[in-house]
PDB file of N, CA and C in Angstrom:
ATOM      1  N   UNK A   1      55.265  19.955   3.984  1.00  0.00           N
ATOM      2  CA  UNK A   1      54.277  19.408   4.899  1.00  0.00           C
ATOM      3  C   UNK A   1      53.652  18.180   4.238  1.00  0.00           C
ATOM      4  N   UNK A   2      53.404  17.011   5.021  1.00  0.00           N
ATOM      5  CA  UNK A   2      52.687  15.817   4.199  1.00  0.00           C
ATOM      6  C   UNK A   2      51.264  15.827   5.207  1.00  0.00           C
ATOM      7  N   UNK A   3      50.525  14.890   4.790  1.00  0.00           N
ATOM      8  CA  UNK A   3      49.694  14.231   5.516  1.00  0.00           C
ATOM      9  C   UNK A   3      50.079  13.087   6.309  1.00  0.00           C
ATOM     10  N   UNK A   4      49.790  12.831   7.840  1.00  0.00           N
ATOM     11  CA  UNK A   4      50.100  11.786   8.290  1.00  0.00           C
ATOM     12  C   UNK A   4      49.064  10.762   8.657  1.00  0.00           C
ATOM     13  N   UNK A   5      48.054  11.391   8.606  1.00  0.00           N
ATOM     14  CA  UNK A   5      46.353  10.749   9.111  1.00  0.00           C
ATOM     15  C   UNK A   5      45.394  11.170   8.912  1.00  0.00           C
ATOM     16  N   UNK A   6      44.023  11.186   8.255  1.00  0.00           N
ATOM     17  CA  UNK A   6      42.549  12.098   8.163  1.00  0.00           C
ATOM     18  C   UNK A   6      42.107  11.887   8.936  1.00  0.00           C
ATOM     19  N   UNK A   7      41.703  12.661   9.866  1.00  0.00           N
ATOM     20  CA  UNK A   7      40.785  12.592  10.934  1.00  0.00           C
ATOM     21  C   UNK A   7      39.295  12.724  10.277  1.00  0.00           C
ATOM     22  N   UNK A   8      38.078  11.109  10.751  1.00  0.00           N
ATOM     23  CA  UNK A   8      37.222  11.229  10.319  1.00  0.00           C
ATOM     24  C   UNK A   8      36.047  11.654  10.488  1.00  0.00           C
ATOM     25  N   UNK A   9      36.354  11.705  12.571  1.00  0.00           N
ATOM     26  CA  UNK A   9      35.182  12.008  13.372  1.00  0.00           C
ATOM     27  C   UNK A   9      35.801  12.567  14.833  1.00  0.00           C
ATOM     28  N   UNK A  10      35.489  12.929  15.367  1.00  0.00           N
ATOM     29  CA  UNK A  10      35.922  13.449  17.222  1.00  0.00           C
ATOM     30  C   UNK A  10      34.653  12.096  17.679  1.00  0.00           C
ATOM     31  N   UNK A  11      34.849  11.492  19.084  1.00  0.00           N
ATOM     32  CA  UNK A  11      33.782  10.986  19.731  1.00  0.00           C
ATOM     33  C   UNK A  11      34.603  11.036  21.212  1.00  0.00           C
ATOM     34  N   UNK A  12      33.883  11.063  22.123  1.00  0.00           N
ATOM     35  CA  UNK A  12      33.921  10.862  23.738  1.00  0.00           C
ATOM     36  C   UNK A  12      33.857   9.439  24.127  1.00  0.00           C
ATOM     37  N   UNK A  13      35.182   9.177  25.268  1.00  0.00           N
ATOM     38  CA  UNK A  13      34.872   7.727  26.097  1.00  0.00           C
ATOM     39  C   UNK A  13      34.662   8.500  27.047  1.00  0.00           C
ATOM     40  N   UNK A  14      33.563   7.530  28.348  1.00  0.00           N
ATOM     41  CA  UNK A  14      33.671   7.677  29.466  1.00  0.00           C
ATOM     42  C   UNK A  14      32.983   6.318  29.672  1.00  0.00           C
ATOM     43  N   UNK A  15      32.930   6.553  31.620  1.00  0.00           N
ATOM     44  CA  UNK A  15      32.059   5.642  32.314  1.00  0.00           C
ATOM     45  C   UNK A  15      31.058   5.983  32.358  1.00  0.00           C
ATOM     46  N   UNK A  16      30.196   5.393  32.139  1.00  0.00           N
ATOM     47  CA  UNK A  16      28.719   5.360  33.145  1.00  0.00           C
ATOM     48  C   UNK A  16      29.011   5.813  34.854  1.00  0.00           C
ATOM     49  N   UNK A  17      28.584   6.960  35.095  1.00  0.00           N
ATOM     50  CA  UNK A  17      28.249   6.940  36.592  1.00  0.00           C
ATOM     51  C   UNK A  17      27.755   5.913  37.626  1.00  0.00           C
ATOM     52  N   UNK A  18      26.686   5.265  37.035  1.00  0.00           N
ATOM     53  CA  UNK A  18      25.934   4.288  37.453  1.00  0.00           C
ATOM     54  C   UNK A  18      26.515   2.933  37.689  1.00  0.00           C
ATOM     55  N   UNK A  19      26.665   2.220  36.453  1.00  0.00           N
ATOM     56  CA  UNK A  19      27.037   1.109  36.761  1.00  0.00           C
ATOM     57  C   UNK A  19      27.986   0.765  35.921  1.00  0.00           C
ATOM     58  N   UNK A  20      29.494   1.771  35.515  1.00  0.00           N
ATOM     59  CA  UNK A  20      30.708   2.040  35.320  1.00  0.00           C
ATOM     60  C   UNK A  20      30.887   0.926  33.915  1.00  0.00           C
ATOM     61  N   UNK A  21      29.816   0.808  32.671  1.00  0.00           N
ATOM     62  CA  UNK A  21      30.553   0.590  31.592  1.00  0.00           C
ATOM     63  C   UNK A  21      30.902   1.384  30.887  1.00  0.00           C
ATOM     64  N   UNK A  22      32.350   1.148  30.345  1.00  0.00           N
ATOM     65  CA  UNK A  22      32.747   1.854  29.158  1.00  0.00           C
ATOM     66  C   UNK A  22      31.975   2.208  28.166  1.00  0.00           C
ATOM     67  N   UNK A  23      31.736   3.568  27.771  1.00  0.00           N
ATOM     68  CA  UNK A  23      30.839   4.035  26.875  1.00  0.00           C
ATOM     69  C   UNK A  23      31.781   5.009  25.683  1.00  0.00           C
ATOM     70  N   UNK A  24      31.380   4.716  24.711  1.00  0.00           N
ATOM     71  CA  UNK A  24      31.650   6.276  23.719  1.00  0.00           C
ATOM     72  C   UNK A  24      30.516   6.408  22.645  1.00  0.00           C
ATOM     73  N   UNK A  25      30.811   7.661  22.822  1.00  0.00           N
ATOM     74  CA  UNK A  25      29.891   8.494  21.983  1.00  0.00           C
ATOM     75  C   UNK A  25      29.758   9.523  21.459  1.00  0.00           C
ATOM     76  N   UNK A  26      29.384   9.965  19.850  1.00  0.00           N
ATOM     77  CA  UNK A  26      29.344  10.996  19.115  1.00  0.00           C
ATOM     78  C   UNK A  26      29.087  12.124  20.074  1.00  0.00           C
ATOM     79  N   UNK A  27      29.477  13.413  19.658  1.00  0.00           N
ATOM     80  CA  UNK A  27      28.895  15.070  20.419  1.00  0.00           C
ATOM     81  C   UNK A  27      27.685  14.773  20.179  1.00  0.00           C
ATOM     82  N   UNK A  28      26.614  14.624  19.027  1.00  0.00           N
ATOM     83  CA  UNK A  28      25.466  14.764  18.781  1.00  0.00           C
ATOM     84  C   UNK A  28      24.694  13.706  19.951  1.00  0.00           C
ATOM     85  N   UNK A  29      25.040  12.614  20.625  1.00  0.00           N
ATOM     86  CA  UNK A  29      24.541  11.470  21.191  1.00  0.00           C
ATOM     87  C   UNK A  29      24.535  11.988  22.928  1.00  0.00           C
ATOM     88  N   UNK A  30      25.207  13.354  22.962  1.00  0.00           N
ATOM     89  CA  UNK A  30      25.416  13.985  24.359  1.00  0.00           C
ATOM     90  C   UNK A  30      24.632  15.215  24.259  1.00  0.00           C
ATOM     91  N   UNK A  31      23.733  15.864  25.304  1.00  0.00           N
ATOM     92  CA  UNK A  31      23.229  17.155  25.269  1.00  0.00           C
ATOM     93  C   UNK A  31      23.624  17.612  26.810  1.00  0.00           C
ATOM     94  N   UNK A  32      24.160  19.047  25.954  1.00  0.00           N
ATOM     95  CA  UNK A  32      24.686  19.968  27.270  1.00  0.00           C
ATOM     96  C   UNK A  32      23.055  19.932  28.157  1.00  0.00           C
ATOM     97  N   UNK A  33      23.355  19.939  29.492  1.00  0.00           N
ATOM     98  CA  UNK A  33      22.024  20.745  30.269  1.00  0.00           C
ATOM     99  C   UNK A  33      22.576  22.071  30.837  1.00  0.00           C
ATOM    100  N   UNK A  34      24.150  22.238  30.838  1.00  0.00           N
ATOM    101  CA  UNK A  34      24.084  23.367  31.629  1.00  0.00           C
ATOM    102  C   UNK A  34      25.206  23.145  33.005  1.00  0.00           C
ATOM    103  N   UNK A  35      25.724  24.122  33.249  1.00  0.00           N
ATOM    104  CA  UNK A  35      26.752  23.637  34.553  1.00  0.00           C
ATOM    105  C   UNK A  35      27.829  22.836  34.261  1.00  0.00           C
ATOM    106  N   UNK A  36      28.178  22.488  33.348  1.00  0.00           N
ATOM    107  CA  UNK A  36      29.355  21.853  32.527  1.00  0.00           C
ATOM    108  C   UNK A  36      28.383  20.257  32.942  1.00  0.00           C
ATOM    109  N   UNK A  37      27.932  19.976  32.703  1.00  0.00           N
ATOM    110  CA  UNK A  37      27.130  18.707  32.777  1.00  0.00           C
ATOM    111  C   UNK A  37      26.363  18.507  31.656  1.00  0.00           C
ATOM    112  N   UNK A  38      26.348  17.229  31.099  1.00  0.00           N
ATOM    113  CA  UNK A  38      26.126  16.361  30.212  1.00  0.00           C
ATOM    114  C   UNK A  38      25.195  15.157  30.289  1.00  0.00           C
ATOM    115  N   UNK A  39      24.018  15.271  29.878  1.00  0.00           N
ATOM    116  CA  UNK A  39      22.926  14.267  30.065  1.00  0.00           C
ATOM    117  C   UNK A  39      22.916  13.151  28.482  1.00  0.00           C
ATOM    118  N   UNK A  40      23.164  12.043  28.841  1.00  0.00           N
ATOM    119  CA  UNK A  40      23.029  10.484  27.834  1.00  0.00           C
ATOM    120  C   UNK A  40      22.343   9.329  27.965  1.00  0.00           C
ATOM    121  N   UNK A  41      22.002   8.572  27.023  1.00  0.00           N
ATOM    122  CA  UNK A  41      20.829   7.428  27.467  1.00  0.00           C
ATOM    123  C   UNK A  41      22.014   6.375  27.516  1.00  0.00           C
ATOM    124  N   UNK A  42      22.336   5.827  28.996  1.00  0.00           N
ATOM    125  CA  UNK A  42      23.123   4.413  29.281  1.00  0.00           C
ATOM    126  C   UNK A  42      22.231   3.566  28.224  1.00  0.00           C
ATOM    127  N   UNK A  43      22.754   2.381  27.383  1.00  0.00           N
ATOM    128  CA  UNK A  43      22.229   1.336  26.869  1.00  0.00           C
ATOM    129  C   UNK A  43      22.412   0.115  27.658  1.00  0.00           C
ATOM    130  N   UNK A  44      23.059   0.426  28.907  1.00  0.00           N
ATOM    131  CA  UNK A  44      23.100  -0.996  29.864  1.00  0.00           C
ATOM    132  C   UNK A  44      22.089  -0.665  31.037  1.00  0.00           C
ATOM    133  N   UNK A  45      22.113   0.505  31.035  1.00  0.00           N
ATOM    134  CA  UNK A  45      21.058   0.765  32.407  1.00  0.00           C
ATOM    135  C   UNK A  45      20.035   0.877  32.175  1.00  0.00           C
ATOM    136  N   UNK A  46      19.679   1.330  30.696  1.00  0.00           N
ATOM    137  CA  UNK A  46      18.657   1.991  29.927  1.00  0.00           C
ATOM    138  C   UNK A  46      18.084   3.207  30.539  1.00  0.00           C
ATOM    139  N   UNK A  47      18.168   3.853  30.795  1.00  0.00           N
ATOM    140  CA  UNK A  47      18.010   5.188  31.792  1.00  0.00           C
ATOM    141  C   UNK A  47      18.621   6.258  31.273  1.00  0.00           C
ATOM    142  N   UNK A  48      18.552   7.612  31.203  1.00  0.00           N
ATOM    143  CA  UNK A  48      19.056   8.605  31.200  1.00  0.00           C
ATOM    144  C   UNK A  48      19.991   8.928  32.509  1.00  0.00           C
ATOM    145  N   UNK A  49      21.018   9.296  32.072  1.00  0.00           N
ATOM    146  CA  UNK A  49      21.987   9.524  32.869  1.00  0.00           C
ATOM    147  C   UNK A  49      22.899  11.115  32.575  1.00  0.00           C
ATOM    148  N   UNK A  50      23.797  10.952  33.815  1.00  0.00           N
ATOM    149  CA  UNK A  50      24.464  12.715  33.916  1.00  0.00           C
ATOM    150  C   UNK A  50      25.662  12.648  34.229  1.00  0.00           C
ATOM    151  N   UNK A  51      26.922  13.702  33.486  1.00  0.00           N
ATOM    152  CA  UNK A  51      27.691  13.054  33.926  1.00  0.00           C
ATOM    153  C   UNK A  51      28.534  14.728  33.203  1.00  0.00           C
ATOM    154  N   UNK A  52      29.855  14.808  33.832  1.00  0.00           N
ATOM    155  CA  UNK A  52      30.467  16.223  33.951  1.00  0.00           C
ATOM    156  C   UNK A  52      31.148  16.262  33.121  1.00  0.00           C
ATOM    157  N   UNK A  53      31.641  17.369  32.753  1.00  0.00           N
ATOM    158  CA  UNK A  53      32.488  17.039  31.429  1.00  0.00           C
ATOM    159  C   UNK A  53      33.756  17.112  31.599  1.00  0.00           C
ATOM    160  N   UNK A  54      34.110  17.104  32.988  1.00  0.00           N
ATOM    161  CA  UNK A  54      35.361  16.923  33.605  1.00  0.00           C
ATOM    162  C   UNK A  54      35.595  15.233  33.320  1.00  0.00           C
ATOM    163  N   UNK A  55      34.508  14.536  33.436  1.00  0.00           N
ATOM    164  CA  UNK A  55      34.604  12.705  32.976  1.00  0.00           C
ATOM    165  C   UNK A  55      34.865  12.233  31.208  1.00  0.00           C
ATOM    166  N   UNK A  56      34.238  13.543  30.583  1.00  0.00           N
ATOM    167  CA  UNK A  56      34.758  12.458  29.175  1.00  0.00           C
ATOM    168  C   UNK A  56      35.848  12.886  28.458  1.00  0.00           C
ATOM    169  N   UNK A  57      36.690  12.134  27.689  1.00  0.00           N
ATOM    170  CA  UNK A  57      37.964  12.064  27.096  1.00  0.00           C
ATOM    171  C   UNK A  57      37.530  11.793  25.915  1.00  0.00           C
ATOM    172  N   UNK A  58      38.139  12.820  25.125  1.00  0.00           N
ATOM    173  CA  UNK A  58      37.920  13.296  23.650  1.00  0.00           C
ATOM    174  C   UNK A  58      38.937  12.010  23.197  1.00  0.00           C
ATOM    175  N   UNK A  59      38.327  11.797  21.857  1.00  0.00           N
ATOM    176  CA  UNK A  59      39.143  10.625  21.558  1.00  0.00           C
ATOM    177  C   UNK A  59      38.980  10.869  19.231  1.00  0.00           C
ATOM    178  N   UNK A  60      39.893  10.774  18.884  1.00  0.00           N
ATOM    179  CA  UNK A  60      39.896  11.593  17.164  1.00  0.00           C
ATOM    180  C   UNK A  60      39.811   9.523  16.618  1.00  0.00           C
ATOM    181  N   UNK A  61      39.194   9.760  15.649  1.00  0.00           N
ATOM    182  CA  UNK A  61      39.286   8.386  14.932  1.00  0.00           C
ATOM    183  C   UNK A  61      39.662   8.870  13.467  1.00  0.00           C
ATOM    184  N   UNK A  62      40.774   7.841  12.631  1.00  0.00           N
ATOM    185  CA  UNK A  62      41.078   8.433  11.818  1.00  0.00           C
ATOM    186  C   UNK A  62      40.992   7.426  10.508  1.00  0.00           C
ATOM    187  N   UNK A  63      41.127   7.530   9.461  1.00  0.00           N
ATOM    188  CA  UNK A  63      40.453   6.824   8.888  1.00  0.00           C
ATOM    189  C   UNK A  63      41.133   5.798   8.305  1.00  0.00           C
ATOM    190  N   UNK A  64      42.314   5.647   8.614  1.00  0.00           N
ATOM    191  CA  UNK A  64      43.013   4.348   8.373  1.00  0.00           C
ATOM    192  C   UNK A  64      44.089   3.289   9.567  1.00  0.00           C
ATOM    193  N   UNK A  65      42.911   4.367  10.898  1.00  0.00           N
ATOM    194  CA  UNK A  65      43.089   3.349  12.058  1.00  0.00           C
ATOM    195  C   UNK A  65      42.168   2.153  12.023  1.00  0.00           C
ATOM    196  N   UNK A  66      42.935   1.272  12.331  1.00  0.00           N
ATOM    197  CA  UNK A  66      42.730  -0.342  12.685  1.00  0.00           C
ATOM    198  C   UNK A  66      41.265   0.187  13.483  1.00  0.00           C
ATOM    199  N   UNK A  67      40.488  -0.969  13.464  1.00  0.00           N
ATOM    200  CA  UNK A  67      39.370  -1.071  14.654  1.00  0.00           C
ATOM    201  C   UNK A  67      39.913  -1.610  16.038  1.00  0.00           C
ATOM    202  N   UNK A  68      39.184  -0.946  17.315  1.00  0.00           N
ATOM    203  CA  UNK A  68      40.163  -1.124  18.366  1.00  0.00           C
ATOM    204  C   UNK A  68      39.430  -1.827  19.530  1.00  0.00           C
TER     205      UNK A  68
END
C-alpha cells in the first residue's frame, strides 16, 4: 500500500439560495438547525441564510493540491 495524497481538511461548496454565489465552507462555519437544514452568514448578502443539506457538496483538500 503507498500513499497517494494527505487529506488536510473536508469543506462544503454550495450556492447561496439568495443571490446564487459560489460559496465554501468549513463544517465548523455551518450550524445544523434541524430538519436536515443548515443555517450560514452569506458574505455577499451579509445576512444569515438556510439552506438543505441536500445543496452542499463535500469537497476533501489535500495537501499537495494546486490552489484552484
Amino acid at each position: 500500500m503507498r500513499i497517494v495524497n494527505v487529506a488536510v481538511r473536508q469543506c462544503y461548496r454550495f450556492n447561496c439560495p439568495n443571490c446564487g454565489s459560489k460559496l465554501e465552507a468549513d463544517s465548523d462555519e455551518l450550524v445544523d438547525v434541524g430538519g436536515k437544514t443548515s443555517r450560514f452568514w452569506c458574505p455577499v448578502c451579509r445576512e444569515e441564510r438556510y439552506i438543505p443539506w441536500s445543496s452542499l457538496r463535500k469537497r476533501t483538500v489535500y495537501e499537495d493540491s494546486s490552489a484552484d
